[in-house]
N, C-alpha and C. Protein backbone atom coordinates (compact mmCIF):
# COMPACT_ATOMS: atom_id res chain seq x y z
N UNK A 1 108.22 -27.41 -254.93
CA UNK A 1 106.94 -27.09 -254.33
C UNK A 1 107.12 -27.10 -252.82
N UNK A 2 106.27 -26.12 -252.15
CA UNK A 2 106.97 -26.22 -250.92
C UNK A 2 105.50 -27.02 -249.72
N UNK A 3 105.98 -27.51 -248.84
CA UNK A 3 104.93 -27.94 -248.12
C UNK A 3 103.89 -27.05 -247.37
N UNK A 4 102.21 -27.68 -247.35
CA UNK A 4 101.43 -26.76 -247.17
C UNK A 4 101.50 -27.62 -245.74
N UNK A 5 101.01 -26.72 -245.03
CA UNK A 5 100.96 -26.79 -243.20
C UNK A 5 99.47 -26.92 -243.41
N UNK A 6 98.81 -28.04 -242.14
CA UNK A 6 97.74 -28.22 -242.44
C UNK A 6 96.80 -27.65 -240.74
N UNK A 7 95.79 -26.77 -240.83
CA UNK A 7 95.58 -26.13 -239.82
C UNK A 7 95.22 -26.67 -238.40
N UNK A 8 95.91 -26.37 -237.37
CA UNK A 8 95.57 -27.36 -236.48
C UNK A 8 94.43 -27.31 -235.69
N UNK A 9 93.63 -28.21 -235.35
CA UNK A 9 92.29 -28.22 -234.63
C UNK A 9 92.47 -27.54 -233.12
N UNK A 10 92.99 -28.31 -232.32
CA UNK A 10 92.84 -28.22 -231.31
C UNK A 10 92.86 -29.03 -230.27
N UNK A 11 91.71 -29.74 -230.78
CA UNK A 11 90.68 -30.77 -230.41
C UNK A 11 90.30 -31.72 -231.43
N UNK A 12 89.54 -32.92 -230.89
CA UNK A 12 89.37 -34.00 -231.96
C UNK A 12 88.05 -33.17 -232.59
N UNK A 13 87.68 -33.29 -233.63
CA UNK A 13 86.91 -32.57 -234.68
C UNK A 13 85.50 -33.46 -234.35
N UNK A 14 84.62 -32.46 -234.52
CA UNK A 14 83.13 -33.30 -234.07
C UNK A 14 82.96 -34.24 -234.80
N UNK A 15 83.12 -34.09 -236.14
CA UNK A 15 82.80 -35.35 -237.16
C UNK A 15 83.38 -36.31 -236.41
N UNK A 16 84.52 -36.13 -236.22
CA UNK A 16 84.98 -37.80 -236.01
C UNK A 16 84.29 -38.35 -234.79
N UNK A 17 84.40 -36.97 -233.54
CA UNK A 17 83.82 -37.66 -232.20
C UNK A 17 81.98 -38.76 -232.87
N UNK A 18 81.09 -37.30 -233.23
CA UNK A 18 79.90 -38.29 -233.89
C UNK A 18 79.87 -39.36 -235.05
N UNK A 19 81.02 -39.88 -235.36
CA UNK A 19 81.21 -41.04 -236.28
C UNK A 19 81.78 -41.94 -235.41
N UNK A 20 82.53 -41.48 -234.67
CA UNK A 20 82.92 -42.46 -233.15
C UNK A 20 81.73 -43.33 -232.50
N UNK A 21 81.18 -42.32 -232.37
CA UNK A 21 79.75 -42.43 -231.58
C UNK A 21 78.87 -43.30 -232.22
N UNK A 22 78.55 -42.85 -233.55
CA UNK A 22 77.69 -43.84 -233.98
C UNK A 22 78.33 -45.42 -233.94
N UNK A 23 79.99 -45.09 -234.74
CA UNK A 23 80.10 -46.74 -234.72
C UNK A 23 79.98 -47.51 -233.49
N UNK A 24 80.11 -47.11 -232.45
CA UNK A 24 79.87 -47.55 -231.01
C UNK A 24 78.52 -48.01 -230.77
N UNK A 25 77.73 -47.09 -231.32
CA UNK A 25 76.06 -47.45 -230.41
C UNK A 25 75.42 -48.66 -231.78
N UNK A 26 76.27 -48.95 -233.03
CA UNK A 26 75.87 -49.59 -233.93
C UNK A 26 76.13 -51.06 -233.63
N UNK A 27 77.64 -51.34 -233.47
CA UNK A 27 78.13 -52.08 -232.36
C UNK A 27 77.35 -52.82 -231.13
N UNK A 28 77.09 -51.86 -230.11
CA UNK A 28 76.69 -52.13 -229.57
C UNK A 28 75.20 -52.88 -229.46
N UNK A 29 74.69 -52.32 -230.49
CA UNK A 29 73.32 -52.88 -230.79
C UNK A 29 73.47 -53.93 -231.52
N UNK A 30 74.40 -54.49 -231.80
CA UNK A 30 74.40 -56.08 -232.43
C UNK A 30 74.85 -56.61 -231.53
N UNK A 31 75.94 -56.47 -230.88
CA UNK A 31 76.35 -56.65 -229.57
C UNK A 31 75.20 -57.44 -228.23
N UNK A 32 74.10 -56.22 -228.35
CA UNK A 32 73.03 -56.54 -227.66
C UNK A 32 72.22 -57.42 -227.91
N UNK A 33 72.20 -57.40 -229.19
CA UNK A 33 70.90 -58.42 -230.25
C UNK A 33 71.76 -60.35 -229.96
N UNK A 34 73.04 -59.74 -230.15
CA UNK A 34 73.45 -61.49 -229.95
C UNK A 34 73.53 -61.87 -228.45
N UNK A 35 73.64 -60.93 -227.32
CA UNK A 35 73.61 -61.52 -225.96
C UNK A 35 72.24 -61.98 -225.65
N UNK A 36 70.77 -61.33 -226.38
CA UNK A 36 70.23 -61.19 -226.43
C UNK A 36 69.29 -62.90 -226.82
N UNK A 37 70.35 -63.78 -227.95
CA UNK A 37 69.56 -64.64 -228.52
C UNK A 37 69.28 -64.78 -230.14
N UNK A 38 70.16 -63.55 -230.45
CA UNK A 38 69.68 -63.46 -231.86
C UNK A 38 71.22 -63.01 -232.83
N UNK A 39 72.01 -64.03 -232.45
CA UNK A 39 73.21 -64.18 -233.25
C UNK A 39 73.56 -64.11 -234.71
N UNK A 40 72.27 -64.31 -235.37
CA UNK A 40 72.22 -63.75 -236.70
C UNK A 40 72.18 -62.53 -236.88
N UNK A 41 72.54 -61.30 -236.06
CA UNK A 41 72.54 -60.21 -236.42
C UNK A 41 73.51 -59.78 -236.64
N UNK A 42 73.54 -58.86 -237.98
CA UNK A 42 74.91 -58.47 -238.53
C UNK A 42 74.73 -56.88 -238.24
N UNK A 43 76.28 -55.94 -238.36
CA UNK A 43 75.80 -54.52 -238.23
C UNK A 43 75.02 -54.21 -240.04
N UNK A 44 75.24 -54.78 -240.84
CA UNK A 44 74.74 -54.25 -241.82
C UNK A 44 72.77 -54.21 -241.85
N UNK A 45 72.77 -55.24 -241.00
CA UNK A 45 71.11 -55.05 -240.70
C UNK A 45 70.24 -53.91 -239.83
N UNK A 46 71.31 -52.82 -239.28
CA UNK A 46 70.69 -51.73 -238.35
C UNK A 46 70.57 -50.90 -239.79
N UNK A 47 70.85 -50.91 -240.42
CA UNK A 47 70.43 -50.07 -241.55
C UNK A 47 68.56 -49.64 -242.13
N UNK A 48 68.43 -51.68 -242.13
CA UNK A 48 66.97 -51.84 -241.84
C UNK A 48 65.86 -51.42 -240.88
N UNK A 49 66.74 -52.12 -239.36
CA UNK A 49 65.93 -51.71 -238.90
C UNK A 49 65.99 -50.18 -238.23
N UNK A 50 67.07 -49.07 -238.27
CA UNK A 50 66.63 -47.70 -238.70
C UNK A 50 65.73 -46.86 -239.58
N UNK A 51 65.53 -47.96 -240.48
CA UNK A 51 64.86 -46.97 -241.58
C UNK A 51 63.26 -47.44 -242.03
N UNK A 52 62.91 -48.92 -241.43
CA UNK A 52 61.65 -49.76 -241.65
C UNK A 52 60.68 -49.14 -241.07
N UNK A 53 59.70 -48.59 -241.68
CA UNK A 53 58.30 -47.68 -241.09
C UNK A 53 57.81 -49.38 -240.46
N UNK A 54 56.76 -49.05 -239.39
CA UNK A 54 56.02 -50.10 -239.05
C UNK A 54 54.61 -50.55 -239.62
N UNK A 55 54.28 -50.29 -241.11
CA UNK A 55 53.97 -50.11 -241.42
C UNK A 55 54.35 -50.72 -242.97
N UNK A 56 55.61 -50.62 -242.91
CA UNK A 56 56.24 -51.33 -244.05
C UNK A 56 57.15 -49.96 -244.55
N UNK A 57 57.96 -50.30 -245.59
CA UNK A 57 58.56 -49.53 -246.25
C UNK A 57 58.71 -49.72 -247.86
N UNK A 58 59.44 -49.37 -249.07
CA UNK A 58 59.55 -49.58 -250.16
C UNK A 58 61.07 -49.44 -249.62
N UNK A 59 62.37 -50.27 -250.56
CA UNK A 59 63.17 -50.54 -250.27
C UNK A 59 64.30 -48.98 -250.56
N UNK A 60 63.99 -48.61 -251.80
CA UNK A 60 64.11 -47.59 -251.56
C UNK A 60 64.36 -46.14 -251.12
N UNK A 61 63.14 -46.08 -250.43
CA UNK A 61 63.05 -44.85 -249.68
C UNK A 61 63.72 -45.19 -248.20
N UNK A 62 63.95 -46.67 -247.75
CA UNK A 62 65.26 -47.30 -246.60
C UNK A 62 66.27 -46.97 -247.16
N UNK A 63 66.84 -47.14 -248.28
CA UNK A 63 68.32 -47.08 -249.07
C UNK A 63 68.61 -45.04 -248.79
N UNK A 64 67.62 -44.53 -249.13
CA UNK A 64 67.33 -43.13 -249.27
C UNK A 64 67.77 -42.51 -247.88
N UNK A 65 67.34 -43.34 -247.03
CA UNK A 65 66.67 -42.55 -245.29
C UNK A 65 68.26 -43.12 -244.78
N UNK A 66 68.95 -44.23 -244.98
CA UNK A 66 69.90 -44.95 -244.81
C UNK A 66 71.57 -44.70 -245.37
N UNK A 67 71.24 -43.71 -246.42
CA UNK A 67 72.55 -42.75 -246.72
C UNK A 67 72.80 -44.59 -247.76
N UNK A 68 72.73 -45.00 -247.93
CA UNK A 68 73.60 -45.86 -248.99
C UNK A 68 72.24 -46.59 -250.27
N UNK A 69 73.15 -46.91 -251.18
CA UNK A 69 72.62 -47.21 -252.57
C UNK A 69 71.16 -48.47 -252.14
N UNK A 70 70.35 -48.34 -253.57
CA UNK A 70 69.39 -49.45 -253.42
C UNK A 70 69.48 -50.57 -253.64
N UNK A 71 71.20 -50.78 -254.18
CA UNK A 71 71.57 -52.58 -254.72
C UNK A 71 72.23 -52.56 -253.36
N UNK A 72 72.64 -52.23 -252.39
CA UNK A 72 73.31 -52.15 -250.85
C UNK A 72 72.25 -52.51 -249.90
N UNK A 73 71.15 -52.15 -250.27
CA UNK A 73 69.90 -52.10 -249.14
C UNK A 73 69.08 -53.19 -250.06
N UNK A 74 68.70 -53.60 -251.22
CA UNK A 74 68.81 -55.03 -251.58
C UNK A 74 68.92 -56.00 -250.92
N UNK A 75 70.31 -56.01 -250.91
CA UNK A 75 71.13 -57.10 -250.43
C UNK A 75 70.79 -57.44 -249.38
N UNK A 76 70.94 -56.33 -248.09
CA UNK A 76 70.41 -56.32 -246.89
C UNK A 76 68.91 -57.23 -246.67
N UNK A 77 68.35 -56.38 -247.55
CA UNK A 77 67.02 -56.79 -247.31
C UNK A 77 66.83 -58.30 -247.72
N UNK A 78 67.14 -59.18 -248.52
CA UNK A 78 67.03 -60.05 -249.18
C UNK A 78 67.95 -61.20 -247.91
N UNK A 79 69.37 -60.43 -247.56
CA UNK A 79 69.72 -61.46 -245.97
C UNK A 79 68.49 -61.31 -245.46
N UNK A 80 68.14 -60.68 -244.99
CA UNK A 80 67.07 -60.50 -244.04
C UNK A 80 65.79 -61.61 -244.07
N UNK A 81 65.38 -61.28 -245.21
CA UNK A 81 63.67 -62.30 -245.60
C UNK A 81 64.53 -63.86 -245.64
N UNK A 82 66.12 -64.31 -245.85
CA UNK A 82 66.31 -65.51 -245.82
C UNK A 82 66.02 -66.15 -244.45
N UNK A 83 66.71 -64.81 -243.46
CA UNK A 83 66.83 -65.49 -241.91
C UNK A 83 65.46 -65.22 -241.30
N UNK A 84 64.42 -65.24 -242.66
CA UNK A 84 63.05 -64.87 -241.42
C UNK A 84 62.66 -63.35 -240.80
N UNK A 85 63.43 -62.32 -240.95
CA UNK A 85 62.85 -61.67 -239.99
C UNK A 85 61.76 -60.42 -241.32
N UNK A 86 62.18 -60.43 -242.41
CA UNK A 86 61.63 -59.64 -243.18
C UNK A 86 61.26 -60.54 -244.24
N UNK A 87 59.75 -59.82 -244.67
CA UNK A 87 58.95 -60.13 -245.99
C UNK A 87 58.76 -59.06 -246.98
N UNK A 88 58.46 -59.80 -248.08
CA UNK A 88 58.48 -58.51 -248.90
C UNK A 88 57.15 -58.90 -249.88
N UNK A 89 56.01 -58.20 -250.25
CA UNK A 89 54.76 -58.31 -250.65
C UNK A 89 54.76 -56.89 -251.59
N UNK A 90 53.36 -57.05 -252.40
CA UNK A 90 53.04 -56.35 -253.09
C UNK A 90 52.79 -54.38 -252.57
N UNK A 91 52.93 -53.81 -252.67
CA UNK A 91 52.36 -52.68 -252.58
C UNK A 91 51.16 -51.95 -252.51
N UNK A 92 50.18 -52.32 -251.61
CA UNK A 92 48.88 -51.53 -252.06
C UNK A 92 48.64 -50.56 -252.76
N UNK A 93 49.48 -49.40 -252.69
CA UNK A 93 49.65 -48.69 -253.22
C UNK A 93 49.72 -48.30 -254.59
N UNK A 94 50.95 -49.30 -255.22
CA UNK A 94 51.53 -49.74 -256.44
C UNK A 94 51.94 -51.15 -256.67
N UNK A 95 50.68 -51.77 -257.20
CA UNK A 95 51.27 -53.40 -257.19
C UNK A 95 52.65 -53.31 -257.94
N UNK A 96 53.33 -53.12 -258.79
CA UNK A 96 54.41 -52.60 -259.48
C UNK A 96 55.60 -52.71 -258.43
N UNK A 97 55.22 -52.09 -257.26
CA UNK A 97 56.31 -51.91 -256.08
C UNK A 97 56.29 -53.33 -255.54
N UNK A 98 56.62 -53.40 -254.76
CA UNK A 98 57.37 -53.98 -253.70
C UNK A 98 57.37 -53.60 -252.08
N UNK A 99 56.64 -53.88 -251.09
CA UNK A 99 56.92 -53.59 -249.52
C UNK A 99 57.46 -54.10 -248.82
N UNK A 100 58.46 -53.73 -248.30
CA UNK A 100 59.00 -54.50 -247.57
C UNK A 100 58.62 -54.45 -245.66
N UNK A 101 58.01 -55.34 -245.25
CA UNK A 101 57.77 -55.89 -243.66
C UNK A 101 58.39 -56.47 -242.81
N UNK A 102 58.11 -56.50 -242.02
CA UNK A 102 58.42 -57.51 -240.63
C UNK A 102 57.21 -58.71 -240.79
N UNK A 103 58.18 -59.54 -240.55
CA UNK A 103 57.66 -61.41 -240.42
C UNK A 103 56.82 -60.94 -238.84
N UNK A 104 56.45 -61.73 -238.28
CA UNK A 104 56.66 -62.01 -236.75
C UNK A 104 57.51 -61.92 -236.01
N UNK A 105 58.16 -63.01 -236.68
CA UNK A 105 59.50 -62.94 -235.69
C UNK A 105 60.69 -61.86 -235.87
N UNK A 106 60.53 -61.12 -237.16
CA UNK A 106 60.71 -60.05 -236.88
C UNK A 106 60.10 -59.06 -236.41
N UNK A 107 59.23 -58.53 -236.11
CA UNK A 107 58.82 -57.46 -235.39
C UNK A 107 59.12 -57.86 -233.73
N UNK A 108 59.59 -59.02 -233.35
CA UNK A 108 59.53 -59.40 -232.01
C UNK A 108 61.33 -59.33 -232.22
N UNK A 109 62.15 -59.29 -233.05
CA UNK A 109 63.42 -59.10 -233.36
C UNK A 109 63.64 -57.31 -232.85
N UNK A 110 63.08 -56.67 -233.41
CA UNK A 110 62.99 -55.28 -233.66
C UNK A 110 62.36 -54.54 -232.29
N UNK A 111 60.69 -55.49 -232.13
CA UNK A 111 60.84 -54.64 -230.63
C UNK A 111 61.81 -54.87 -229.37
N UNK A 112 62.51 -56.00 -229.67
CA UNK A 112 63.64 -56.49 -228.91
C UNK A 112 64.84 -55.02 -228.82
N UNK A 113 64.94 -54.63 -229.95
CA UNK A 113 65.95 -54.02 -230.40
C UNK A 113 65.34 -52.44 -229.74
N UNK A 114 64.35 -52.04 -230.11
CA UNK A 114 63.70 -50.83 -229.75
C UNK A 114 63.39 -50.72 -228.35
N UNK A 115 63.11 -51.77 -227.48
CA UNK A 115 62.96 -51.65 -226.02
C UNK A 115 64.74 -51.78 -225.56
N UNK A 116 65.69 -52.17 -226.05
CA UNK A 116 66.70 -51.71 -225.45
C UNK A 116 67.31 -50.54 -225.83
N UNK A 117 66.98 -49.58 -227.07
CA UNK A 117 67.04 -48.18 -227.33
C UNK A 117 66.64 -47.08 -225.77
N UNK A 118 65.24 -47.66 -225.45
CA UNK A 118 64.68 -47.50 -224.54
C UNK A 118 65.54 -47.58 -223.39
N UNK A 119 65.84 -48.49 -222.88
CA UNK A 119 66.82 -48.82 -221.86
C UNK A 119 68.11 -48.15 -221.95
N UNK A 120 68.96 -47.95 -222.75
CA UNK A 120 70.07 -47.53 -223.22
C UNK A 120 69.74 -45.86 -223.13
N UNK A 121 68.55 -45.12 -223.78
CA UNK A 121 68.32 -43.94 -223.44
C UNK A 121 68.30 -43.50 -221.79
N UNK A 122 68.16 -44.52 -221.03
CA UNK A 122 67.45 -43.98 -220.05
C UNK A 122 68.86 -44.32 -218.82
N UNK A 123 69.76 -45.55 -219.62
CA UNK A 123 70.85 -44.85 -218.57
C UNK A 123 71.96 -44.30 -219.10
N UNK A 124 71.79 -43.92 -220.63
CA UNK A 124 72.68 -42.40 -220.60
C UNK A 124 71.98 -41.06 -219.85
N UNK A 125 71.25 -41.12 -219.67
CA UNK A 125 69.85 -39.73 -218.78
C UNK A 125 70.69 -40.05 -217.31
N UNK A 126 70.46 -41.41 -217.26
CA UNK A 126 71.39 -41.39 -215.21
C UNK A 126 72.58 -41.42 -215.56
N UNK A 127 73.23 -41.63 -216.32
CA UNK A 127 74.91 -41.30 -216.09
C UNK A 127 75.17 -39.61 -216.10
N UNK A 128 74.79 -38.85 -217.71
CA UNK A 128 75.00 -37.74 -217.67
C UNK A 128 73.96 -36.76 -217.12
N UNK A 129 73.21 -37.45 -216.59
CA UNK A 129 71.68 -36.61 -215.91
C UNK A 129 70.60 -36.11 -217.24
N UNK A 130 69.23 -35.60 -216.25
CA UNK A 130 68.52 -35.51 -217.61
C UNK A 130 68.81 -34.35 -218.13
N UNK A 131 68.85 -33.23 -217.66
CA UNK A 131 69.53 -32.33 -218.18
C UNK A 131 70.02 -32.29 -219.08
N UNK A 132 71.54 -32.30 -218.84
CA UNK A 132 72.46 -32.76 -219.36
C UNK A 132 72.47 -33.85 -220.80
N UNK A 133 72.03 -34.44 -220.55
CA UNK A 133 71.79 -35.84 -221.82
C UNK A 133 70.52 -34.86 -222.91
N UNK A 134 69.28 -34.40 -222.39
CA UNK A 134 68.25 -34.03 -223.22
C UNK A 134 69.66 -33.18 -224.15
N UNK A 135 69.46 -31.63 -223.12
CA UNK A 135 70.56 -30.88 -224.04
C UNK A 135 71.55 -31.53 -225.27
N UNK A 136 72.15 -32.57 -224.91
CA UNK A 136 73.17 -33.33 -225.87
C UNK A 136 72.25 -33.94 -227.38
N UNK A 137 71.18 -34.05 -226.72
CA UNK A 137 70.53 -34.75 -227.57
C UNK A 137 69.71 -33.58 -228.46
N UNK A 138 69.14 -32.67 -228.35
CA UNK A 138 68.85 -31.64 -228.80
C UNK A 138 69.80 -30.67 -229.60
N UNK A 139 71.02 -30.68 -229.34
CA UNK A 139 71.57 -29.84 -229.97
C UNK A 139 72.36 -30.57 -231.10
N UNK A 140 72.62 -31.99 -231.35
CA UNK A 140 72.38 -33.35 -232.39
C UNK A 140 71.42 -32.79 -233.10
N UNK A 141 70.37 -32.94 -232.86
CA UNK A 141 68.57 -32.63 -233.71
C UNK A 141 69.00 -31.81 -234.46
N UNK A 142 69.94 -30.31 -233.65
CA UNK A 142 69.69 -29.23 -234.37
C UNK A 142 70.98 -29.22 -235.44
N UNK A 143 71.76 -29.96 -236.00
CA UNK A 143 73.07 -29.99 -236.62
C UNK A 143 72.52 -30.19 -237.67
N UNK A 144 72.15 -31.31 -238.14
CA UNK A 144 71.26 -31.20 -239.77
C UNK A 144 70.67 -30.45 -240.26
N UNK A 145 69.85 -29.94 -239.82
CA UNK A 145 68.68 -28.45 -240.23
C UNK A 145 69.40 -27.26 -240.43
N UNK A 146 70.54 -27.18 -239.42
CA UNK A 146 71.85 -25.98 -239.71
C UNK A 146 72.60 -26.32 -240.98
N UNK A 147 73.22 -27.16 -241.04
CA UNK A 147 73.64 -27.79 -241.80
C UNK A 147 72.95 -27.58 -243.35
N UNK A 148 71.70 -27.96 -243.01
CA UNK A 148 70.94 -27.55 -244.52
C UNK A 148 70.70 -25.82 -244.85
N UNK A 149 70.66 -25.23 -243.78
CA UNK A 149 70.18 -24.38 -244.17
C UNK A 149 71.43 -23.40 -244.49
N UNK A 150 72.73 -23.58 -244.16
CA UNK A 150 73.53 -23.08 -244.12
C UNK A 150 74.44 -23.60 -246.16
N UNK A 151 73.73 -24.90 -246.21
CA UNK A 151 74.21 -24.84 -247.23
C UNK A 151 73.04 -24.32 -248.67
N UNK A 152 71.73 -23.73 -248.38
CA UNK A 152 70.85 -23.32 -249.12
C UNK A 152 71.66 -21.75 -249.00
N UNK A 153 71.91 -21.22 -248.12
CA UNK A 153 72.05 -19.90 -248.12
C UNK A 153 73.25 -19.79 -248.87
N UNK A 154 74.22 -20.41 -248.92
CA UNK A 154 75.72 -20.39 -249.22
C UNK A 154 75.41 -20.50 -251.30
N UNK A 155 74.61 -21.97 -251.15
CA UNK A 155 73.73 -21.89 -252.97
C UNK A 155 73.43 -20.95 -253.70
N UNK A 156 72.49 -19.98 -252.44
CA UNK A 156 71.91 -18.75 -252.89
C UNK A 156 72.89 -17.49 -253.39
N UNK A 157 73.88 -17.88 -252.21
CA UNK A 157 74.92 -16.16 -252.35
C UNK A 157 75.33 -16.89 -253.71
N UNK A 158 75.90 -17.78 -254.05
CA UNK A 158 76.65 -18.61 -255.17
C UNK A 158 76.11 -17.86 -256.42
N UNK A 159 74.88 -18.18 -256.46
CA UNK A 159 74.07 -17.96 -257.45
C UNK A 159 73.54 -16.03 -257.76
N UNK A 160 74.15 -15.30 -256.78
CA UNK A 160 73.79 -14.14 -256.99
C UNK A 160 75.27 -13.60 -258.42
């Protein structure tokens, strides 16, 4: 069998640069949370608080919004309500369900976390300018929606 040559990029491939990226700013945000005062934070808990409506959530539709399973986001959730920062109550909705909240001291965990999003947005804007940074950030937005729609159309030809 003879060896297949594998095509060369060029350049480092976006996936990896935006998987770079994320693990960095994920990092960093626990990073922040423990300089911060709040050393119980693990990276497996940005999962939560990415995906927690303020409002509450069903565990669920976090596991769903969060790209990983509902015995994964469980788990999470269940560290979480031990160290205090999340509760979990009935469902108005569907007593049957389950909601999952912010304690107090979690929501004062979280706006901790969300006012340095804030901060962190605003000096990537002065490093790469606003310009510059919006654009970066906009054309991110637009990769998923391409992404989907590119693979509905591709379904469609499939199916002709």
């Amino acid at each position: 069998m003879s060896r297949v040559d594998l095509p060369r990029l060029g350049q480092k491939p976006l996936i990896a640069l935006v998987d770079r990226a994320n693990r960095a700013l994920q990092a960093d945000m626990v990073q922040t949370g423990h300089r911060r005062g709040h050393p119980e934070l693990k990276p497996a808990h940005n999962s939560v608080f990415g995906t927690l409506a303020e409002e509450g959530s069903r565990a669920i539709d976090m596991a769903t919004r969060a790209g990983i399973t509902r015995q994964s986001m469980g788990e999470v959730i269940r560290e979480m309500v031990d160290l205090g920062i999340l509760e979990m109550r009935p469902d108005p909705e569907d007593r049957r369900a389950k909601l999952v909240t912010y304690t107090e001291h979690g929501r004062w965990v979280a706006g901790g976390g969300r006012q340095y999003l804030i901060e962190l947005e605003q000096r990537f804007a002065d490093e790469f300018g606003a310009a510059e940074y919006a654009m970066a950030r906009d054309i991110l937005a637009r990769i998923v929606p391409l992404l989907d729609q590119w693979a509905s159309e591709e379904a469609e030809a499939d199916a002709v």
